[in-house]
N, C-alpha and C. Protein backbone atom coordinates (compact mmCIF):
# COMPACT_ATOMS: atom_id res chain seq x y z
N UNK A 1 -105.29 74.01 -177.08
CA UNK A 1 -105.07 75.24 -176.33
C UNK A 1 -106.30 75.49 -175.46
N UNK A 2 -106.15 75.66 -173.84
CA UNK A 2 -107.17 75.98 -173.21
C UNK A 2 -106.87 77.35 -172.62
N UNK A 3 -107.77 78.21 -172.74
CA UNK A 3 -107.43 79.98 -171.95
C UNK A 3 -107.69 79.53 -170.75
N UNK A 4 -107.28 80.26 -169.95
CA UNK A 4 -107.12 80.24 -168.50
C UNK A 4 -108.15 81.16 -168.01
N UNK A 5 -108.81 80.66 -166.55
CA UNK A 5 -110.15 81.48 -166.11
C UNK A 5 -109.82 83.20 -166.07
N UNK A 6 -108.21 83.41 -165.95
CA UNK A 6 -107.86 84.75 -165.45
C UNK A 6 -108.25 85.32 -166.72
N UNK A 7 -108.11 84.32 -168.00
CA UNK A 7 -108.55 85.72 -169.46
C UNK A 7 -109.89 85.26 -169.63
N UNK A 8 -110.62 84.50 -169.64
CA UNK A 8 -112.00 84.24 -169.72
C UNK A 8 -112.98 85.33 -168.79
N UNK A 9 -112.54 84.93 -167.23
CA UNK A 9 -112.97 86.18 -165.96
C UNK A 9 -112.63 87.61 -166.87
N UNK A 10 -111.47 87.98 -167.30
CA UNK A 10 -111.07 89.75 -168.01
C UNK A 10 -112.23 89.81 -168.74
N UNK A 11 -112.09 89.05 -169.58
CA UNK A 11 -112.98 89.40 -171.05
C UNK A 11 -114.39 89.42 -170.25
N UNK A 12 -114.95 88.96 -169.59
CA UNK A 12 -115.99 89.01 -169.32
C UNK A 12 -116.17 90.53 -168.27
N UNK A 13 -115.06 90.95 -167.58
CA UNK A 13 -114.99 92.13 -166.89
C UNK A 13 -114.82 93.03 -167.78
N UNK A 14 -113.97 93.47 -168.88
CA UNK A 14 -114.47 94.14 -169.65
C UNK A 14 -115.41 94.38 -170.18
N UNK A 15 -116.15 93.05 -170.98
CA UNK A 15 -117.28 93.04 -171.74
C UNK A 15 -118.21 94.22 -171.03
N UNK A 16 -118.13 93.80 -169.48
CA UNK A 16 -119.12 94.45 -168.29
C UNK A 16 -119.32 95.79 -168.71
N UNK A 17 -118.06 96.59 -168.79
CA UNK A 17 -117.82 97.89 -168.94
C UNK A 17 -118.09 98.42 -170.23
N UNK A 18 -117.75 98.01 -171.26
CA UNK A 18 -118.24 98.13 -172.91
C UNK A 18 -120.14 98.11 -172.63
N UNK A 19 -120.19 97.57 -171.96
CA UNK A 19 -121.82 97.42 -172.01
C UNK A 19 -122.59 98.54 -171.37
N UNK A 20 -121.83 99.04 -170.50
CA UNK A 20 -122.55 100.10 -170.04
C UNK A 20 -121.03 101.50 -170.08
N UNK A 21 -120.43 101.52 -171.31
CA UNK A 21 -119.90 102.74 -171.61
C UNK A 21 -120.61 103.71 -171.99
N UNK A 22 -120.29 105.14 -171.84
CA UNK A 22 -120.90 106.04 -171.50
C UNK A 22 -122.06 106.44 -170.18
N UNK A 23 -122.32 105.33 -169.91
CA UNK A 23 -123.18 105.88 -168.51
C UNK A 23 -122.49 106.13 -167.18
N UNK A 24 -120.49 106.23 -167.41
CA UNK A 24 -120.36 106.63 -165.85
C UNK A 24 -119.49 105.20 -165.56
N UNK A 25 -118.75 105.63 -164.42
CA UNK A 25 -117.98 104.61 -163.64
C UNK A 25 -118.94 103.05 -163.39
N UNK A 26 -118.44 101.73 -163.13
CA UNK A 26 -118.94 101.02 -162.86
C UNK A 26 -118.07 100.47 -161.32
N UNK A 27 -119.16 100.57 -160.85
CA UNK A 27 -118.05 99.62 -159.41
C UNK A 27 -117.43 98.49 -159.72
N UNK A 28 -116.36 98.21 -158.83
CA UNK A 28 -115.73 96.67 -158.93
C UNK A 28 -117.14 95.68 -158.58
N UNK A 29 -117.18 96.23 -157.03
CA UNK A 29 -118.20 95.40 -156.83
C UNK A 29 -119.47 94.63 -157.30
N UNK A 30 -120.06 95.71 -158.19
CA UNK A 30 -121.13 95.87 -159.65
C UNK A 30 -120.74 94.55 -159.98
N UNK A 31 -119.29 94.81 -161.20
CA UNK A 31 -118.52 93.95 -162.07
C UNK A 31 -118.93 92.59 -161.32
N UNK A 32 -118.21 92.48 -160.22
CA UNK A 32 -117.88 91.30 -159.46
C UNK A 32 -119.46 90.83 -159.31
N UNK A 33 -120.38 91.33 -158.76
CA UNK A 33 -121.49 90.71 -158.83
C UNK A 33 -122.33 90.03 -159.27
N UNK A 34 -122.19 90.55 -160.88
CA UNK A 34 -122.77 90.72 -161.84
C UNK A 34 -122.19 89.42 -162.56
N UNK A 35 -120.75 89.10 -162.51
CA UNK A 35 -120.15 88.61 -163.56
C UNK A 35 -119.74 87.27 -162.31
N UNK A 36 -119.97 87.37 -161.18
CA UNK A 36 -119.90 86.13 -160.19
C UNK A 36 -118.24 86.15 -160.38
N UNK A 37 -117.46 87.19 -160.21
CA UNK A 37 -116.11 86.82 -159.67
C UNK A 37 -115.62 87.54 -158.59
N UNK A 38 -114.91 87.14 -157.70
CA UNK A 38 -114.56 87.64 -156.91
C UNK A 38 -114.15 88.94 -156.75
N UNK A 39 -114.26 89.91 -155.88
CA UNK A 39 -114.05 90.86 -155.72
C UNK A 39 -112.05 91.29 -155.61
N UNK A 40 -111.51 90.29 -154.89
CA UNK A 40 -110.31 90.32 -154.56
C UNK A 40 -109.67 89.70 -156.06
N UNK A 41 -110.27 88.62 -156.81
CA UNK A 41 -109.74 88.00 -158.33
C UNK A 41 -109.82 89.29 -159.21
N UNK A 42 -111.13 90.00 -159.41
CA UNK A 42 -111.08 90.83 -160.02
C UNK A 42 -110.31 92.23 -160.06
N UNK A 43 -110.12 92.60 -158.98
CA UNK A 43 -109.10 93.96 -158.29
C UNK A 43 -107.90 93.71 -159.64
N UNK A 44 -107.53 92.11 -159.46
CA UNK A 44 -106.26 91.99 -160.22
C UNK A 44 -106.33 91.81 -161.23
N UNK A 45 -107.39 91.51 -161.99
CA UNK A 45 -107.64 91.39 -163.38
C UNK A 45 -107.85 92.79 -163.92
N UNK A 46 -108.28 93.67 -162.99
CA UNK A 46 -108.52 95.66 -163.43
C UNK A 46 -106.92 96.08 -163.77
N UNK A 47 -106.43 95.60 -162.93
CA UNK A 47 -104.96 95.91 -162.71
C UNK A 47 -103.96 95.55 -163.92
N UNK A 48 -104.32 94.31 -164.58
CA UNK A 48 -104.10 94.24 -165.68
C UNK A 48 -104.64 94.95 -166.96
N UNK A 49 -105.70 95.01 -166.90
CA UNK A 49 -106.52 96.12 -167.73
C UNK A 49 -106.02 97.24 -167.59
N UNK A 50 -105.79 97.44 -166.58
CA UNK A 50 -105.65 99.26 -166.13
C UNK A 50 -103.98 99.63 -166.93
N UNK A 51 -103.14 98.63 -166.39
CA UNK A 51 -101.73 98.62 -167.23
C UNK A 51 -101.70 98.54 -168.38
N UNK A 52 -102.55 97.81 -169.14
CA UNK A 52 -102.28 97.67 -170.47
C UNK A 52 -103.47 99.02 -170.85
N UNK A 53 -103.86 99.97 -170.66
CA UNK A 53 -104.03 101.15 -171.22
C UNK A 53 -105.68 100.66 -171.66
N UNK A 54 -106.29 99.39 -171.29
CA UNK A 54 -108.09 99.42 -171.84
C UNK A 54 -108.72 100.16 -170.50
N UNK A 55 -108.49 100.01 -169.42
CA UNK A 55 -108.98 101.27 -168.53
C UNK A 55 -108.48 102.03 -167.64
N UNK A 56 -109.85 102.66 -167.10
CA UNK A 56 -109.31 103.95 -165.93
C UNK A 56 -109.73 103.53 -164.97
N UNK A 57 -109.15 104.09 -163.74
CA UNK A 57 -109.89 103.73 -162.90
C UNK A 57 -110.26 105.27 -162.22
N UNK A 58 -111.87 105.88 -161.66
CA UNK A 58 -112.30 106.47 -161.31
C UNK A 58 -112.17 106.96 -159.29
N UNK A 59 -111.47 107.43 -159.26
CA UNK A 59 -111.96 107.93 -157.79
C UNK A 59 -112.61 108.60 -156.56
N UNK A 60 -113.10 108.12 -155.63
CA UNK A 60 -114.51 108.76 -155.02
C UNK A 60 -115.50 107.41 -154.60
N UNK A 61 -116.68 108.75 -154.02
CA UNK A 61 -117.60 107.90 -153.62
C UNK A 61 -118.21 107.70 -155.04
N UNK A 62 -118.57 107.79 -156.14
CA UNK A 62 -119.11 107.59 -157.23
C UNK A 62 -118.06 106.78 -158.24
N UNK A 63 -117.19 106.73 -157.95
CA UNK A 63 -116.20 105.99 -158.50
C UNK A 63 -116.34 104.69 -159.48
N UNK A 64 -115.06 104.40 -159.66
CA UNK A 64 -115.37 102.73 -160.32
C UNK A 64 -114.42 103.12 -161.03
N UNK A 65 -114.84 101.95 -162.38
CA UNK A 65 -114.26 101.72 -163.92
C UNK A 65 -114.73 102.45 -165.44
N UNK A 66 -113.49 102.99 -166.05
CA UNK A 66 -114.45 102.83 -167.42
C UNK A 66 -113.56 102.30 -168.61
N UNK A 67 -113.72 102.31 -169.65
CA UNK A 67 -112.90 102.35 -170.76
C UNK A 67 -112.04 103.33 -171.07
N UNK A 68 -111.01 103.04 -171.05
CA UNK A 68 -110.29 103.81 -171.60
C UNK A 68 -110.77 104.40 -173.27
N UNK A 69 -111.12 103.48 -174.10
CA UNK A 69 -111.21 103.89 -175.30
C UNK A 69 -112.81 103.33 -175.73
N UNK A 70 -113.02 104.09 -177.03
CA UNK A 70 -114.78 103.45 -176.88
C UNK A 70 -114.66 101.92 -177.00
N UNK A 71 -115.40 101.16 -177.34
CA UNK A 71 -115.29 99.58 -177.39
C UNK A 71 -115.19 99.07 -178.81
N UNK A 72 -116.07 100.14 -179.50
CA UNK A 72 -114.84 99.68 -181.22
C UNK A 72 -113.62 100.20 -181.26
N UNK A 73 -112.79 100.82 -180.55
CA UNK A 73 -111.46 100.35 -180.38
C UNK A 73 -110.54 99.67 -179.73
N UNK A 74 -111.48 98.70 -179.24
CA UNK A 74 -110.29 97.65 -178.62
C UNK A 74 -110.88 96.03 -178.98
N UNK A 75 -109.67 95.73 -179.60
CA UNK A 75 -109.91 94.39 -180.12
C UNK A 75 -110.01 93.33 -178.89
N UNK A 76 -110.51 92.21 -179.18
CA UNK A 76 -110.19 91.35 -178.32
C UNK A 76 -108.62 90.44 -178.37
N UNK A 77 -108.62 90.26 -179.17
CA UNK A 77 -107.14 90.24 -179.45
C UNK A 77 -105.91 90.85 -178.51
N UNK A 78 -106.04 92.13 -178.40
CA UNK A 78 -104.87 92.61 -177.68
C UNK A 78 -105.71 92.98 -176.05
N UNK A 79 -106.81 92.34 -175.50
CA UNK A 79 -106.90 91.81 -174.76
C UNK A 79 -106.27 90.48 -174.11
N UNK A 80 -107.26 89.99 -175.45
CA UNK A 80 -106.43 88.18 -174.92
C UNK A 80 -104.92 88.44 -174.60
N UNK A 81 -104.16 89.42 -175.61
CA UNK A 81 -102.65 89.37 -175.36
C UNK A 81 -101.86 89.79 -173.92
N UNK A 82 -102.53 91.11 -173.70
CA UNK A 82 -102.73 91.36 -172.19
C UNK A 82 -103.00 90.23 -170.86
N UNK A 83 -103.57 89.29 -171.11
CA UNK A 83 -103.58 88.58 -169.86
C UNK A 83 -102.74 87.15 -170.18
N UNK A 84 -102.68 86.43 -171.69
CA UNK A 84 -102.37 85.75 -171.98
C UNK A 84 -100.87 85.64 -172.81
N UNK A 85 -100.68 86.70 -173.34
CA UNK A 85 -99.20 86.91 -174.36
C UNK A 85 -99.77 86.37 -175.48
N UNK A 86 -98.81 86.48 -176.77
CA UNK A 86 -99.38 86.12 -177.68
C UNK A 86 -99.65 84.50 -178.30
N UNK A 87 -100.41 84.35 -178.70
CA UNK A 87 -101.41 83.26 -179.39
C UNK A 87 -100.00 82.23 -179.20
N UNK A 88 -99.73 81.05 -178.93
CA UNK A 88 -98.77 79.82 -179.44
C UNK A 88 -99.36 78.50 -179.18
N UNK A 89 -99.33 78.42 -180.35
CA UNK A 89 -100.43 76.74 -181.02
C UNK A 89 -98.44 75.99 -180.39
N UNK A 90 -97.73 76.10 -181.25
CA UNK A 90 -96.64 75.32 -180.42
C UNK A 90 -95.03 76.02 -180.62
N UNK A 91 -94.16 75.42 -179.98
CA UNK A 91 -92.96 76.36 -179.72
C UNK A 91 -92.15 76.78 -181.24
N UNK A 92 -91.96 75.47 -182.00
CA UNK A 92 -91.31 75.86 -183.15
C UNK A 92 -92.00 76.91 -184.21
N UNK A 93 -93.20 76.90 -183.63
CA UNK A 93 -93.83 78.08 -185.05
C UNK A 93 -93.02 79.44 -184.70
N UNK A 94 -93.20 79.84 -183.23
CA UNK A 94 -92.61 81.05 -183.32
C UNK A 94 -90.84 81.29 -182.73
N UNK A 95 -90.59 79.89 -182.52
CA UNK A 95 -88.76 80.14 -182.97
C UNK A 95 -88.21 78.54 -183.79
N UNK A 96 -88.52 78.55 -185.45
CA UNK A 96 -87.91 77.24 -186.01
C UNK A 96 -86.16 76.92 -185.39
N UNK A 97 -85.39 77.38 -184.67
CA UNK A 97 -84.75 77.04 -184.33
C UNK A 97 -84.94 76.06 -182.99
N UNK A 98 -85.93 76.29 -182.26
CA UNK A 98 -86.63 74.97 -181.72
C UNK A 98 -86.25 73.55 -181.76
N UNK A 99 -86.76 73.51 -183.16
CA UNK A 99 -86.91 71.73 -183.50
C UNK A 99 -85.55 72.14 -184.97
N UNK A 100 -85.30 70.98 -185.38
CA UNK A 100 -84.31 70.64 -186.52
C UNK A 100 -84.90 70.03 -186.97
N UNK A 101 -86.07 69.79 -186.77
CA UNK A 101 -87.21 69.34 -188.49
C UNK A 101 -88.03 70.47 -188.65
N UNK A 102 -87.87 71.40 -188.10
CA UNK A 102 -88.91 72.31 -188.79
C UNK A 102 -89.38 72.85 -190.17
N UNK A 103 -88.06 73.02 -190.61
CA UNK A 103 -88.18 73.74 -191.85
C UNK A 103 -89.03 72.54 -192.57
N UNK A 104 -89.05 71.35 -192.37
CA UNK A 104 -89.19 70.40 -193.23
C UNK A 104 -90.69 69.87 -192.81
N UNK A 105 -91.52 70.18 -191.45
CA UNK A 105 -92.11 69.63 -190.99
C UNK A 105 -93.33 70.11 -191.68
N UNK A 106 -94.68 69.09 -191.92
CA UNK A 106 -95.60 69.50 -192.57
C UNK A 106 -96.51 69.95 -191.40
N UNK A 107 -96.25 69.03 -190.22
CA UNK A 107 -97.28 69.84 -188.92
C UNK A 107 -97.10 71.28 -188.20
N UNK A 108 -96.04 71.16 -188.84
CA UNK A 108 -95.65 73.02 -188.46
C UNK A 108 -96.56 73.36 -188.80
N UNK A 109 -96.40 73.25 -190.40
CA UNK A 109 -97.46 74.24 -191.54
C UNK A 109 -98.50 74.58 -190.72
N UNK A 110 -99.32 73.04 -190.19
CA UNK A 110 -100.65 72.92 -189.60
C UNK A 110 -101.04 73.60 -188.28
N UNK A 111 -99.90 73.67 -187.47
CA UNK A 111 -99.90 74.81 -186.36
C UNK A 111 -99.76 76.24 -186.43
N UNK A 112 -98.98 76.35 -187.32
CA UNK A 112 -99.18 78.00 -187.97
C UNK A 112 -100.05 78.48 -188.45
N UNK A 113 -100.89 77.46 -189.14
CA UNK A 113 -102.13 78.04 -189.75
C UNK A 113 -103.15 77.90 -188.86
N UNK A 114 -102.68 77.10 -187.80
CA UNK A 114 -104.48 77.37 -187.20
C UNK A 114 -103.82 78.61 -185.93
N UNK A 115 -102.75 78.41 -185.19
CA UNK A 115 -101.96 79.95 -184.97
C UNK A 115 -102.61 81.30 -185.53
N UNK A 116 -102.35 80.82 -186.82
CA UNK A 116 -103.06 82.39 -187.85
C UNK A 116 -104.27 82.89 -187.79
N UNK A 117 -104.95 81.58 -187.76
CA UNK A 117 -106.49 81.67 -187.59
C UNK A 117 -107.00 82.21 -186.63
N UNK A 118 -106.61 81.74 -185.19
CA UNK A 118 -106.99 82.41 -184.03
C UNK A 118 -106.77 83.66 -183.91
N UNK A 119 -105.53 84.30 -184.13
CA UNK A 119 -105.17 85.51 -183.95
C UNK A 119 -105.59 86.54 -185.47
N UNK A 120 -106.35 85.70 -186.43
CA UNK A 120 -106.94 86.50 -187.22
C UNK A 120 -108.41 86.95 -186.79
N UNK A 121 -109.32 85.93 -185.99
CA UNK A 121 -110.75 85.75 -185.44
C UNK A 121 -110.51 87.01 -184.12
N UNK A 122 -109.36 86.52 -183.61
CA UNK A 122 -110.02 87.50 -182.18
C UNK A 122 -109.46 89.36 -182.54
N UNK A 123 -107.71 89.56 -183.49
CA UNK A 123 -108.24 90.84 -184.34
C UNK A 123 -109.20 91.21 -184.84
N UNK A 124 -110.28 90.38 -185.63
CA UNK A 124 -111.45 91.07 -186.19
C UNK A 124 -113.02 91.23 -185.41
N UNK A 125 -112.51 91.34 -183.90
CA UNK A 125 -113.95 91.29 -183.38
C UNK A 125 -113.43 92.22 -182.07
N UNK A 126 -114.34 93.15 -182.14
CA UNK A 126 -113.85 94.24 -180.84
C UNK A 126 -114.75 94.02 -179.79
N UNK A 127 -114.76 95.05 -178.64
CA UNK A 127 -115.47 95.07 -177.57
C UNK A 127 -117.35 95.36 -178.11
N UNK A 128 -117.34 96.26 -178.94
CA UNK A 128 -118.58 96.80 -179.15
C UNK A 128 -119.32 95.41 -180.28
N UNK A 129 -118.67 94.83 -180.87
CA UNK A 129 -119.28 93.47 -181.72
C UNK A 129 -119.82 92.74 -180.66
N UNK A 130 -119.17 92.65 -179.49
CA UNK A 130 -119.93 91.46 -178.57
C UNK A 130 -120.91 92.35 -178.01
N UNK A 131 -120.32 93.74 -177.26
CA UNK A 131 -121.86 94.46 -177.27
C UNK A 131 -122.82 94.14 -178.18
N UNK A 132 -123.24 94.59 -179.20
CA UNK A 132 -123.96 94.31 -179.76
C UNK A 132 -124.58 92.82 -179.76
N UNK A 133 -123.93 91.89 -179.89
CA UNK A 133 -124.22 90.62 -179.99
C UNK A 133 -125.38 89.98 -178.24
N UNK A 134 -124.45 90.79 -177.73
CA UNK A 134 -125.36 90.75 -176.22
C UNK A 134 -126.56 91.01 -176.36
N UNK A 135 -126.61 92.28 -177.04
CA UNK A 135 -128.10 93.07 -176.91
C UNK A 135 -128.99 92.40 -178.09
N UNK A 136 -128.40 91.71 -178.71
CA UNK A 136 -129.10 90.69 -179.65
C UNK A 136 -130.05 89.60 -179.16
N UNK A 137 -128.80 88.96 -178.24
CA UNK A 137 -129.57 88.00 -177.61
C UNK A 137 -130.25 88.08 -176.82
N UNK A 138 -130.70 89.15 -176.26
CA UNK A 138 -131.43 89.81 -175.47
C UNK A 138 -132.82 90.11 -176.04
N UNK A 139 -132.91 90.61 -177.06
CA UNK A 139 -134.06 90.81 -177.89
C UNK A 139 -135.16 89.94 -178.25
């Protein structure tokens, strides 16, 4: 499974905003600068954010972005799901009517469980864990 730059670019445009929540709107432009993506790539990656309810968008000359919610409440998880849909290691895990060896197949097992895994790792780590982790490595 490889993520695609459009959820790699989000997560990193979010991250942007978790990092400096509470101090106020952030420009696109900021974002885009900062995080080296395009100004016009990013518009549409907010846009996805903005729909799925992780932000606002601010209007004015002081304007920008913020979080919708603080950053320990939003998982990365229902990020990733937002740009990506949910987690699929392969087709028969999430419809065994798929294949006609499934029920029987032992590599199912093995795709479901690492399926599980991923979508257990990115539920248990929110916006404010990688904050933190930032300001770690920073130190």
């Amino acid at each position: 499974m490889k993520l695609s730059s459009r959820t790699r670019y989000g997560m990193r445009a979010i991250l942007e905003l978790a990092e400096n929540h509470g101090e106020g709107p952030v420009q696109i432009k900021t974002i885009a600068q900062r995080q080296d993506i395009s100004v016009k790539y990013l518009e549409q990656l907010m846009a996805v954010l903005k729909s799925a309810g992780f932000v606002k968008s601010i209007r004015g000359s002081k304007g920008g972005y913020i979080l919708a919610k603080p950053p320990n409440q939003i998982k990365l998880g229902d990020v990733f799901n937002a740009f990506e849909g949910p987690v699929a290691t392969v087709e028969c895990v999430e419809n065994e009517s798929y294949c006609a060896r499934a029920a029987d197949c032992v590599t199912r097992q093995v795709w479901a469980q690492v399926q599980e895994a991923i979508e257990n790792i990115l539920q248990s780590i929110t916006l404010q864990d990688l904050v933190d982790r930032a300001k770690d490595k920073k130190v």
